[in-house]
C-alpha atoms as a PDB file:
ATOM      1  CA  UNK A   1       0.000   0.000   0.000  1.00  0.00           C
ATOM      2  CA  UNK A   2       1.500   3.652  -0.911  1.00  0.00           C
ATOM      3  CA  UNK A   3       1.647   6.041   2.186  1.00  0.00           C
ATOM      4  CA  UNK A   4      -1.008   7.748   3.069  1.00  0.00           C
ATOM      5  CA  UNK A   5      -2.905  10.499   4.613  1.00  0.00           C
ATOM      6  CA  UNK A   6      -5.805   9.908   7.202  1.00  0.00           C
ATOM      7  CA  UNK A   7      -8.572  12.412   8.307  1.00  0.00           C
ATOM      8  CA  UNK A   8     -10.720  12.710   9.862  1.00  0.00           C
ATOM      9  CA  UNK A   9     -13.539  15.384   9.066  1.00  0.00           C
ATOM     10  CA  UNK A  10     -17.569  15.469   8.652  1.00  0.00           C
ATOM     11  CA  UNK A  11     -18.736  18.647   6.806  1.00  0.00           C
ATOM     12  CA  UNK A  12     -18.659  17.787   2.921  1.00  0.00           C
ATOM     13  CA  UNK A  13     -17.582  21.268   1.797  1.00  0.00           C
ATOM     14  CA  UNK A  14     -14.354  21.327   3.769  1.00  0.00           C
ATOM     15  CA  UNK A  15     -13.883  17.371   2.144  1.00  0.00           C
ATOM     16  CA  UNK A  16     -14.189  18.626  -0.937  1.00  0.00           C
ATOM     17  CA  UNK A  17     -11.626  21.573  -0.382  1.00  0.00           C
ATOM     18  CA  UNK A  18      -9.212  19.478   1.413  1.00  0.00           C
ATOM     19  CA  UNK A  19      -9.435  16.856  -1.668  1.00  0.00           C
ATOM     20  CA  UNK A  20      -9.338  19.897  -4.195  1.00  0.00           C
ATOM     21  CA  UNK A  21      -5.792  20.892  -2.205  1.00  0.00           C
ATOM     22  CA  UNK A  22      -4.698  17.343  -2.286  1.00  0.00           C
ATOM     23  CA  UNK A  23      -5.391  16.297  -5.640  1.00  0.00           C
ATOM     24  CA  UNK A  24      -3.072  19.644  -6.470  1.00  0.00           C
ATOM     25  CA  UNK A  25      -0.211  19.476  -4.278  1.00  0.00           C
ATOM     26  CA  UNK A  26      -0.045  15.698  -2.998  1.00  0.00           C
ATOM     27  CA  UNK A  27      -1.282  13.900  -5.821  1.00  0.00           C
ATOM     28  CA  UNK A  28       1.315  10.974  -5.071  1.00  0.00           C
ATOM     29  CA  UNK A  29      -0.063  10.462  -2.202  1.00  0.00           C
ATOM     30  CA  UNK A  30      -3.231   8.333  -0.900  1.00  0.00           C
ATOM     31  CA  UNK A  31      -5.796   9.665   1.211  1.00  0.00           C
ATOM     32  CA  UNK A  32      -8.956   8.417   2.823  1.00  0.00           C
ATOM     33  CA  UNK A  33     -11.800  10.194   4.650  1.00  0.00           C
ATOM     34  CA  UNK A  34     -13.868   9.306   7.673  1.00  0.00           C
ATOM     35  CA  UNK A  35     -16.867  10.952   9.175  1.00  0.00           C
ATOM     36  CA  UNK A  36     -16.683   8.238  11.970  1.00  0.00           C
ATOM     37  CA  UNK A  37     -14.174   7.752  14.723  1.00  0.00           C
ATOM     38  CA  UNK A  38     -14.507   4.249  14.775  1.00  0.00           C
ATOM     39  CA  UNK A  39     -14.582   3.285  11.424  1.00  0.00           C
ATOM     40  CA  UNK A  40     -10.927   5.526  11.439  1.00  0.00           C
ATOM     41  CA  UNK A  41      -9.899   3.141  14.284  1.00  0.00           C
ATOM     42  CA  UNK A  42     -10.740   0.252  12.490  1.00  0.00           C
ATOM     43  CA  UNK A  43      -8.802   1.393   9.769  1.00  0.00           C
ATOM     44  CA  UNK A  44      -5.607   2.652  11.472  1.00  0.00           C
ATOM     45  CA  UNK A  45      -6.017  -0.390  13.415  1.00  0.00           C
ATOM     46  CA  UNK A  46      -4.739  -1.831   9.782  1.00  0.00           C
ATOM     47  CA  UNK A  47      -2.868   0.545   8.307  1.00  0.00           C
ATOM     48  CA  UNK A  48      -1.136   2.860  10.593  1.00  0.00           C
ATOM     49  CA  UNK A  49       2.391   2.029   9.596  1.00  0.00           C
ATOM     50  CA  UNK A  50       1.614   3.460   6.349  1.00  0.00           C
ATOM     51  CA  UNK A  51       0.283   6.170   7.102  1.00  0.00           C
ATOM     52  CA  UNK A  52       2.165   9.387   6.766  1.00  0.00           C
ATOM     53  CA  UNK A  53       0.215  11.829   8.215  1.00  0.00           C
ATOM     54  CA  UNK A  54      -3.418  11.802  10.054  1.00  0.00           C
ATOM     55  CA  UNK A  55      -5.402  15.160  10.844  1.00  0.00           C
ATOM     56  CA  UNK A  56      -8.439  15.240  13.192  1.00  0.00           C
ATOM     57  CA  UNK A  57     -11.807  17.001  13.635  1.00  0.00           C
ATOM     58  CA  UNK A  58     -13.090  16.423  16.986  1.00  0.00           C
ATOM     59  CA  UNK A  59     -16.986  16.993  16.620  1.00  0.00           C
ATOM     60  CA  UNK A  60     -18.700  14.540  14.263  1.00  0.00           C
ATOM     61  CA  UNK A  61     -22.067  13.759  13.484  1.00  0.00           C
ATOM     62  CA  UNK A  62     -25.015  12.563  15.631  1.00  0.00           C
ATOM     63  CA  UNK A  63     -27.393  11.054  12.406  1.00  0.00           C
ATOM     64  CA  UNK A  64     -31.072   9.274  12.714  1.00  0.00           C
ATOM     65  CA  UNK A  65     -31.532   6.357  10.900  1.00  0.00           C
ATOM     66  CA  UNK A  66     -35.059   4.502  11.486  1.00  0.00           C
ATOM     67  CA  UNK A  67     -35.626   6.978  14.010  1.00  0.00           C
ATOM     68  CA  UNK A  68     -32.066   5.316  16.332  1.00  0.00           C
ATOM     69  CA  UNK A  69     -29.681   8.027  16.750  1.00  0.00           C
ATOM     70  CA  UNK A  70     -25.860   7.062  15.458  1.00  0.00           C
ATOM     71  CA  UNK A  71     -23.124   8.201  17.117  1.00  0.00           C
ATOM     72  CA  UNK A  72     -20.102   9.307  14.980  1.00  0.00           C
ATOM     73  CA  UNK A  73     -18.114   9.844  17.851  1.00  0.00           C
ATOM     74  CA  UNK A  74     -15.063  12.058  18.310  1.00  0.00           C
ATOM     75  CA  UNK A  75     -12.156  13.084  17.536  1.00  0.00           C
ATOM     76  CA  UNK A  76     -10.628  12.606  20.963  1.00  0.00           C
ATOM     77  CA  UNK A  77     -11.362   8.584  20.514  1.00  0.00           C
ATOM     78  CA  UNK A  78      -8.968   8.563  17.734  1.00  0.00           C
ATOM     79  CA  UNK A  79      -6.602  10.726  20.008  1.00  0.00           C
ATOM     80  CA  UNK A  80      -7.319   8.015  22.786  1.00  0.00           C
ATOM     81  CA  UNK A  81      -6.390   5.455  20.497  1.00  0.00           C
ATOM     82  CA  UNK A  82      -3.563   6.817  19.041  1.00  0.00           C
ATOM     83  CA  UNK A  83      -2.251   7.435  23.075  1.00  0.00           C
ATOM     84  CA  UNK A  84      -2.396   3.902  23.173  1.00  0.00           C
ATOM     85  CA  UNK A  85       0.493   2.854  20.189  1.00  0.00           C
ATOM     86  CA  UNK A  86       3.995   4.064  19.856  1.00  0.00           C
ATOM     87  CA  UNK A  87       3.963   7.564  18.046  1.00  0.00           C
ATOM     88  CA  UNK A  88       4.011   6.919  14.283  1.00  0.00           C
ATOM     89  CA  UNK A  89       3.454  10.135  11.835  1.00  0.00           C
ATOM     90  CA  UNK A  90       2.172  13.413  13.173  1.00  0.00           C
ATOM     91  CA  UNK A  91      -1.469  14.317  13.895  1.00  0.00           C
ATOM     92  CA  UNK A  92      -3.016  17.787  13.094  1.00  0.00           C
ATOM     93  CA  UNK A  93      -5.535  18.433  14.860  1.00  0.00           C
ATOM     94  CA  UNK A  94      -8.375  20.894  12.768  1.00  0.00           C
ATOM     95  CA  UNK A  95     -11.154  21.480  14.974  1.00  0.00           C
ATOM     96  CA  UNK A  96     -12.991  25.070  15.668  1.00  0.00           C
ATOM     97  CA  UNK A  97     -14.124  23.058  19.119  1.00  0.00           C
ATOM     98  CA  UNK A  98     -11.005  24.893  20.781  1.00  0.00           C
ATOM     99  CA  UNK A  99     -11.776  23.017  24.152  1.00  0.00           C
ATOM    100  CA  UNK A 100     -11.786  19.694  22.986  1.00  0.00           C
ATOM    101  CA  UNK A 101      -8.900  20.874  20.425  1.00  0.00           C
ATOM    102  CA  UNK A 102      -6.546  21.566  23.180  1.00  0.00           C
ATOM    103  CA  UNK A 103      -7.460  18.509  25.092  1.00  0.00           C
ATOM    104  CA  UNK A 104      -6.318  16.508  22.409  1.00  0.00           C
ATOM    105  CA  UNK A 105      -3.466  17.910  21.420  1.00  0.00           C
ATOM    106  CA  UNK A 106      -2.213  17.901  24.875  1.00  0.00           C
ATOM    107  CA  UNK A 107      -3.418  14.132  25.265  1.00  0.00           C
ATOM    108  CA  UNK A 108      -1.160  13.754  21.995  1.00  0.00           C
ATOM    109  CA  UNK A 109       1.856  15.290  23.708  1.00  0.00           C
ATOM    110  CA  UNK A 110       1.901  14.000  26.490  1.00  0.00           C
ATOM    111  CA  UNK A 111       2.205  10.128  24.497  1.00  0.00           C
ATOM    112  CA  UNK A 112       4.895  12.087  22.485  1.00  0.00           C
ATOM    113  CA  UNK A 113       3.094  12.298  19.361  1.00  0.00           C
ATOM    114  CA  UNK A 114       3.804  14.835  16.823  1.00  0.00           C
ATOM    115  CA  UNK A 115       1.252  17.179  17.328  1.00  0.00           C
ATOM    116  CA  UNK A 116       0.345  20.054  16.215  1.00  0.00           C
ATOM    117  CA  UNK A 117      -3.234  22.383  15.628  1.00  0.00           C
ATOM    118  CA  UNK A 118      -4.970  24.058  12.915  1.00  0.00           C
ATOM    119  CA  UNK A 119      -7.439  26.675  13.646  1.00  0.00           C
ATOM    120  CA  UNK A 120     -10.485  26.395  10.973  1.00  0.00           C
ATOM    121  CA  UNK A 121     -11.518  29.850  10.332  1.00  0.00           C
ATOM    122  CA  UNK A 122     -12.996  32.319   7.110  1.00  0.00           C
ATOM    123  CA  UNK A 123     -14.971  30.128   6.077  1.00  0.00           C
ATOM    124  CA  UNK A 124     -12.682  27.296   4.374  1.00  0.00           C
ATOM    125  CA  UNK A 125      -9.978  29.658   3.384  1.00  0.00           C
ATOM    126  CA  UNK A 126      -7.621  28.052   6.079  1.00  0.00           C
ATOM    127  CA  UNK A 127      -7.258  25.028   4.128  1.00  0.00           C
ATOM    128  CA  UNK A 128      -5.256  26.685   1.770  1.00  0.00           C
ATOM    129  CA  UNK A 129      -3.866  29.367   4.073  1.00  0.00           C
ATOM    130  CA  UNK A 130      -2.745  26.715   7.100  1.00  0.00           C
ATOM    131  CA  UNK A 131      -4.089  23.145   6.882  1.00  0.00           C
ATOM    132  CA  UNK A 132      -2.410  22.338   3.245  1.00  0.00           C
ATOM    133  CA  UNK A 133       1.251  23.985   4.340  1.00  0.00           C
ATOM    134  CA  UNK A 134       1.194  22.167   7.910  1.00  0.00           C
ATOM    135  CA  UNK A 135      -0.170  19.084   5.917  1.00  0.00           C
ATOM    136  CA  UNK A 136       2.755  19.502   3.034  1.00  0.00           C
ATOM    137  CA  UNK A 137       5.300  20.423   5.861  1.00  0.00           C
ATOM    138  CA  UNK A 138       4.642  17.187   8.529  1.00  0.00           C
ATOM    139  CA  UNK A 139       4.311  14.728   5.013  1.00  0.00           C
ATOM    140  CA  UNK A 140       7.667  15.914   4.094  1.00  0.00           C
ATOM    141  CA  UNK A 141       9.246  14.955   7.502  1.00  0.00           C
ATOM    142  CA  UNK A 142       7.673  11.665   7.490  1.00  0.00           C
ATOM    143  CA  UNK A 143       8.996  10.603   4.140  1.00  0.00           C
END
Protein backbone atom coordinates (compact mmCIF):
# COMPACT_ATOMS: atom_id res chain seq x y z
CA UNK A 1 0.00 0.00 0.00
CA UNK A 2 1.50 3.65 -0.91
CA UNK A 3 1.65 6.04 2.19
CA UNK A 4 -1.01 7.75 3.07
CA UNK A 5 -2.90 10.50 4.61
CA UNK A 6 -5.80 9.91 7.20
CA UNK A 7 -8.57 12.41 8.31
CA UNK A 8 -10.72 12.71 9.86
CA UNK A 9 -13.54 15.38 9.07
CA UNK A 10 -17.57 15.47 8.65
CA UNK A 11 -18.74 18.65 6.81
CA UNK A 12 -18.66 17.79 2.92
CA UNK A 13 -17.58 21.27 1.80
CA UNK A 14 -14.35 21.33 3.77
CA UNK A 15 -13.88 17.37 2.14
CA UNK A 16 -14.19 18.63 -0.94
CA UNK A 17 -11.63 21.57 -0.38
CA UNK A 18 -9.21 19.48 1.41
CA UNK A 19 -9.43 16.86 -1.67
CA UNK A 20 -9.34 19.90 -4.20
CA UNK A 21 -5.79 20.89 -2.20
CA UNK A 22 -4.70 17.34 -2.29
CA UNK A 23 -5.39 16.30 -5.64
CA UNK A 24 -3.07 19.64 -6.47
CA UNK A 25 -0.21 19.48 -4.28
CA UNK A 26 -0.04 15.70 -3.00
CA UNK A 27 -1.28 13.90 -5.82
CA UNK A 28 1.31 10.97 -5.07
CA UNK A 29 -0.06 10.46 -2.20
CA UNK A 30 -3.23 8.33 -0.90
CA UNK A 31 -5.80 9.67 1.21
CA UNK A 32 -8.96 8.42 2.82
CA UNK A 33 -11.80 10.19 4.65
CA UNK A 34 -13.87 9.31 7.67
CA UNK A 35 -16.87 10.95 9.17
CA UNK A 36 -16.68 8.24 11.97
CA UNK A 37 -14.17 7.75 14.72
CA UNK A 38 -14.51 4.25 14.78
CA UNK A 39 -14.58 3.28 11.42
CA UNK A 40 -10.93 5.53 11.44
CA UNK A 41 -9.90 3.14 14.28
CA UNK A 42 -10.74 0.25 12.49
CA UNK A 43 -8.80 1.39 9.77
CA UNK A 44 -5.61 2.65 11.47
CA UNK A 45 -6.02 -0.39 13.42
CA UNK A 46 -4.74 -1.83 9.78
CA UNK A 47 -2.87 0.55 8.31
CA UNK A 48 -1.14 2.86 10.59
CA UNK A 49 2.39 2.03 9.60
CA UNK A 50 1.61 3.46 6.35
CA UNK A 51 0.28 6.17 7.10
CA UNK A 52 2.16 9.39 6.77
CA UNK A 53 0.22 11.83 8.22
CA UNK A 54 -3.42 11.80 10.05
CA UNK A 55 -5.40 15.16 10.84
CA UNK A 56 -8.44 15.24 13.19
CA UNK A 57 -11.81 17.00 13.63
CA UNK A 58 -13.09 16.42 16.99
CA UNK A 59 -16.99 16.99 16.62
CA UNK A 60 -18.70 14.54 14.26
CA UNK A 61 -22.07 13.76 13.48
CA UNK A 62 -25.01 12.56 15.63
CA UNK A 63 -27.39 11.05 12.41
CA UNK A 64 -31.07 9.27 12.71
CA UNK A 65 -31.53 6.36 10.90
CA UNK A 66 -35.06 4.50 11.49
CA UNK A 67 -35.63 6.98 14.01
CA UNK A 68 -32.07 5.32 16.33
CA UNK A 69 -29.68 8.03 16.75
CA UNK A 70 -25.86 7.06 15.46
CA UNK A 71 -23.12 8.20 17.12
CA UNK A 72 -20.10 9.31 14.98
CA UNK A 73 -18.11 9.84 17.85
CA UNK A 74 -15.06 12.06 18.31
CA UNK A 75 -12.16 13.08 17.54
CA UNK A 76 -10.63 12.61 20.96
CA UNK A 77 -11.36 8.58 20.51
CA UNK A 78 -8.97 8.56 17.73
CA UNK A 79 -6.60 10.73 20.01
CA UNK A 80 -7.32 8.02 22.79
CA UNK A 81 -6.39 5.46 20.50
CA UNK A 82 -3.56 6.82 19.04
CA UNK A 83 -2.25 7.43 23.08
CA UNK A 84 -2.40 3.90 23.17
CA UNK A 85 0.49 2.85 20.19
CA UNK A 86 3.99 4.06 19.86
CA UNK A 87 3.96 7.56 18.05
CA UNK A 88 4.01 6.92 14.28
CA UNK A 89 3.45 10.14 11.83
CA UNK A 90 2.17 13.41 13.17
CA UNK A 91 -1.47 14.32 13.89
CA UNK A 92 -3.02 17.79 13.09
CA UNK A 93 -5.54 18.43 14.86
CA UNK A 94 -8.38 20.89 12.77
CA UNK A 95 -11.15 21.48 14.97
CA UNK A 96 -12.99 25.07 15.67
CA UNK A 97 -14.12 23.06 19.12
CA UNK A 98 -11.01 24.89 20.78
CA UNK A 99 -11.78 23.02 24.15
CA UNK A 100 -11.79 19.69 22.99
CA UNK A 101 -8.90 20.87 20.42
CA UNK A 102 -6.55 21.57 23.18
CA UNK A 103 -7.46 18.51 25.09
CA UNK A 104 -6.32 16.51 22.41
CA UNK A 105 -3.47 17.91 21.42
CA UNK A 106 -2.21 17.90 24.88
CA UNK A 107 -3.42 14.13 25.26
CA UNK A 108 -1.16 13.75 21.99
CA UNK A 109 1.86 15.29 23.71
CA UNK A 110 1.90 14.00 26.49
CA UNK A 111 2.21 10.13 24.50
CA UNK A 112 4.89 12.09 22.48
CA UNK A 113 3.09 12.30 19.36
CA UNK A 114 3.80 14.84 16.82
CA UNK A 115 1.25 17.18 17.33
CA UNK A 116 0.35 20.05 16.22
CA UNK A 117 -3.23 22.38 15.63
CA UNK A 118 -4.97 24.06 12.92
CA UNK A 119 -7.44 26.67 13.65
CA UNK A 120 -10.48 26.40 10.97
CA UNK A 121 -11.52 29.85 10.33
CA UNK A 122 -13.00 32.32 7.11
CA UNK A 123 -14.97 30.13 6.08
CA UNK A 124 -12.68 27.30 4.37
CA UNK A 125 -9.98 29.66 3.38
CA UNK A 126 -7.62 28.05 6.08
CA UNK A 127 -7.26 25.03 4.13
CA UNK A 128 -5.26 26.68 1.77
CA UNK A 129 -3.87 29.37 4.07
CA UNK A 130 -2.74 26.71 7.10
CA UNK A 131 -4.09 23.15 6.88
CA UNK A 132 -2.41 22.34 3.24
CA UNK A 133 1.25 23.98 4.34
CA UNK A 134 1.19 22.17 7.91
CA UNK A 135 -0.17 19.08 5.92
CA UNK A 136 2.75 19.50 3.03
CA UNK A 137 5.30 20.42 5.86
CA UNK A 138 4.64 17.19 8.53
CA UNK A 139 4.31 14.73 5.01
CA UNK A 140 7.67 15.91 4.09
CA UNK A 141 9.25 14.96 7.50
CA UNK A 142 7.67 11.67 7.49
CA UNK A 143 9.00 10.60 4.14
Amino acid sequence: MPKCIAILEDDLRRIDEMRRHLDVSASELEYHFFEDANEMIAWLREHLADTIVMSLDHDLPLRFEDGRPIDFGTGRQVADFLIGVPPSCPVIVHSSNMTAAAGMVFALQQARWPVTQVYPCEDLAWIAATWMPELLRRCSRSQ
